[in-house]
Every structure is written in C-alpha cells, then in structure tokens.
C-alpha atoms as a PDB file:
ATOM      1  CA  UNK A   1       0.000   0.000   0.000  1.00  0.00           C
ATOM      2  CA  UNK A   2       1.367   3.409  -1.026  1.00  0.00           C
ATOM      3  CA  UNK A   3       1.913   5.920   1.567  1.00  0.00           C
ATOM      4  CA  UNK A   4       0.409   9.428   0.716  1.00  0.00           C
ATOM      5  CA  UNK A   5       2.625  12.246  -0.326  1.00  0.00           C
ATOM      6  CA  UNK A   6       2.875  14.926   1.993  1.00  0.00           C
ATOM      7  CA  UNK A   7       2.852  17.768   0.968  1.00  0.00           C
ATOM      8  CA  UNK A   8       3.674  21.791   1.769  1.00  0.00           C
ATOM      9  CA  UNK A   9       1.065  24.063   0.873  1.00  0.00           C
ATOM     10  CA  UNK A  10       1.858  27.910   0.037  1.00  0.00           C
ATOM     11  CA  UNK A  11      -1.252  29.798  -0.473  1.00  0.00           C
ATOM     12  CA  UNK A  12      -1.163  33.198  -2.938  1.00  0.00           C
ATOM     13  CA  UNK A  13       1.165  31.997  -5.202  1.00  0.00           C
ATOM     14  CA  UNK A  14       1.672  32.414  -9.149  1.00  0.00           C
ATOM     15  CA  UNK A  15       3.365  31.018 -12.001  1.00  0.00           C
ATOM     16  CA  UNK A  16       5.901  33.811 -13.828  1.00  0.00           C
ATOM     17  CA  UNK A  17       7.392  31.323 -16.166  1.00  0.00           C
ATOM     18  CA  UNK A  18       7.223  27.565 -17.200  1.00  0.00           C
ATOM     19  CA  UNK A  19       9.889  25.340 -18.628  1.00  0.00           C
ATOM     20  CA  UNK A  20       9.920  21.528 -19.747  1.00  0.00           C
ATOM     21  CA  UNK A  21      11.858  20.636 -16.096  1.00  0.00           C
ATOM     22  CA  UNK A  22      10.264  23.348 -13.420  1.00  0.00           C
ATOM     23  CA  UNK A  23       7.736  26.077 -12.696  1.00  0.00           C
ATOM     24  CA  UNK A  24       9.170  29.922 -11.927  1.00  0.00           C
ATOM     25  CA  UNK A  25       6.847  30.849  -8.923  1.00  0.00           C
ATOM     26  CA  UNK A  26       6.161  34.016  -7.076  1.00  0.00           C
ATOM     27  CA  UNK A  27       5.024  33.034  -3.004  1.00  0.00           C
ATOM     28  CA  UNK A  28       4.707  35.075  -0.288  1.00  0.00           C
ATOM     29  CA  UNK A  29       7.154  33.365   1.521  1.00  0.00           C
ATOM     30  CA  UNK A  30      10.397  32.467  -0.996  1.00  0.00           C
ATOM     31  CA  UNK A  31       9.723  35.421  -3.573  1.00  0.00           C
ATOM     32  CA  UNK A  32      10.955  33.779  -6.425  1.00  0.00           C
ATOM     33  CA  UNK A  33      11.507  30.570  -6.691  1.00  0.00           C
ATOM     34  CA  UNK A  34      12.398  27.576  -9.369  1.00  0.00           C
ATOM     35  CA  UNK A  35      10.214  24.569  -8.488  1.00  0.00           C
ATOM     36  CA  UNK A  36      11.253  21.360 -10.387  1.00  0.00           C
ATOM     37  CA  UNK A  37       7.653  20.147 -11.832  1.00  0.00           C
ATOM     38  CA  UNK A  38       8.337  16.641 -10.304  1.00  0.00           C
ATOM     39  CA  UNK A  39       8.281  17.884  -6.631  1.00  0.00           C
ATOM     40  CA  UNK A  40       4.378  20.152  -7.816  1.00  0.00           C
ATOM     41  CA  UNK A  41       1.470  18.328  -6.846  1.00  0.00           C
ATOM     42  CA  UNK A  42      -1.609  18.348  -8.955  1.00  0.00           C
ATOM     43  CA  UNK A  43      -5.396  18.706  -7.504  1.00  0.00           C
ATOM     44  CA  UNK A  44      -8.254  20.980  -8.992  1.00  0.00           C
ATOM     45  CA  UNK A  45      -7.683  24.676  -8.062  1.00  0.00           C
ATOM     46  CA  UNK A  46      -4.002  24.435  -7.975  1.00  0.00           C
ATOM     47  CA  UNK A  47      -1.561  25.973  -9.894  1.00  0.00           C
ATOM     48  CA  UNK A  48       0.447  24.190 -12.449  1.00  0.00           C
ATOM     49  CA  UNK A  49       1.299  26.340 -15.703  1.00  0.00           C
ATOM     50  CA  UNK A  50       2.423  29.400 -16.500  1.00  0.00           C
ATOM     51  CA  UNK A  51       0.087  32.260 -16.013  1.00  0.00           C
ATOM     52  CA  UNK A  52      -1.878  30.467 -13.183  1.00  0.00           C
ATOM     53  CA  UNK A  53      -2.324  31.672  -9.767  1.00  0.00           C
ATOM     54  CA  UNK A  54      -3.593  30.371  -6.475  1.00  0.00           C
ATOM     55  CA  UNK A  55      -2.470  28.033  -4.193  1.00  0.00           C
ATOM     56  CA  UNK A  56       0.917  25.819  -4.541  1.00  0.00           C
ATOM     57  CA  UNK A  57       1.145  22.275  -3.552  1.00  0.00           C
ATOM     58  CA  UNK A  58       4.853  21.215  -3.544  1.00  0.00           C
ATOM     59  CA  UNK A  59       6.460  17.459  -2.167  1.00  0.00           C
ATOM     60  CA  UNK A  60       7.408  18.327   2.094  1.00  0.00           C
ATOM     61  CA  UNK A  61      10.665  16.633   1.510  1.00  0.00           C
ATOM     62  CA  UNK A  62      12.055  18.630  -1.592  1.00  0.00           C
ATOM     63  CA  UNK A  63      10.644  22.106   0.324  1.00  0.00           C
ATOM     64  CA  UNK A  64      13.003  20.904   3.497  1.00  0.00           C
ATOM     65  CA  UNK A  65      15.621  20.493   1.470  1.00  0.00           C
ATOM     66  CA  UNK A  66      14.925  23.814  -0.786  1.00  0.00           C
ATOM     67  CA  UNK A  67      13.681  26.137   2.279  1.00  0.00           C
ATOM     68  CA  UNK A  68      16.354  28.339   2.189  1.00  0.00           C
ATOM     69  CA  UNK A  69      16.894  29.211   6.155  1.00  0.00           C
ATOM     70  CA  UNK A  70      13.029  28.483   7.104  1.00  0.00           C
ATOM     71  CA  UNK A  71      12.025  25.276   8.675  1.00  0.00           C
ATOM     72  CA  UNK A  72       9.415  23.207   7.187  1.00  0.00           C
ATOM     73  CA  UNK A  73       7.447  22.750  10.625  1.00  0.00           C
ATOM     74  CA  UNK A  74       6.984  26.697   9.758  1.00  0.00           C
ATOM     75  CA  UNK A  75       5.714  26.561   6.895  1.00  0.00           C
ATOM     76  CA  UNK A  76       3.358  23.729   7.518  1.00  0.00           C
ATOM     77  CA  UNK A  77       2.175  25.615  10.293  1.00  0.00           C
ATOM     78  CA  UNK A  78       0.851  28.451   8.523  1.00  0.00           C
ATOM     79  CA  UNK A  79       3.092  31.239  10.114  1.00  0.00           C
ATOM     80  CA  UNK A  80       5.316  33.261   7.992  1.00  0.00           C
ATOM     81  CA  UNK A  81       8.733  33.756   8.876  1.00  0.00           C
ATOM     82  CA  UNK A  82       9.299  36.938  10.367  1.00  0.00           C
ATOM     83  CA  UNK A  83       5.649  37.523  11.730  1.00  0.00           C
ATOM     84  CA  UNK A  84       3.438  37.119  14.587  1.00  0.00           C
END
C-alpha cells in the first residue's frame, strides 16, 4: 500500500514562467523561486502552468531540502517567517 505524499502548501502563489523541467513561482514566503515540476502536486484549483495563480502544492521533503533558512514545521504551520 502506497503511503500518501505529503505535501507543503503555500497559499497566494503564481506562475511567472514555465519550462519543460520546473515552474518559476512568485510566493509570499520564498519570492521567487524555481520549483522542479516533479516535486508540484496536482489537484483541482491548484496551480500548475504558466500564467496560473492560487495556491501551490509542492512534495514536504524537496521544500526541506529547498527552504532556504526556514524550517518546514513553519511553513506547515501556517506562520510566515518573520511575523506574529
């Protein structure tokens, strides 16, 4: 039985430019950032393509290895680094 993927979710975010390999998004919390399109998880109302905005759905263990100084436990808890 497969375990299910867990996942980081960043709300707000939007696609500035796609390539074959990874997504160029805009969030809140990284600014800019290169997602590779492997670690972007797919449901309805997420974004995906180029152009597309909303929320981001992105594999836990690539964003705690990408986080760039923030812990994951911080961004799965909803707070932003830096405020209250």
């Amino acid at each position: 039985m497969d375990r299910p993927t867990r996942t980081v979710r960043f709300e707000d975010a939007e696609v500035l430019e796609e390539t074959e390999l990874a997504v160029l998004c805009r969030m809140l919390v990284w600014k800019n950032c290169w997602v590779p399109k492997s670690q972007v998880v797919q449901e309805e109302g997420t974004v995906a393509a180029e152009g597309d905005k909303g929320p981001l759905l992105v594999k836990e263990w690539w964003v705690s290895k990408a986080r760039m100084g923030h812990d994951v436990r911080t961004f799965r808890s909803g707070k932003l680094p830096g405020r209250p």
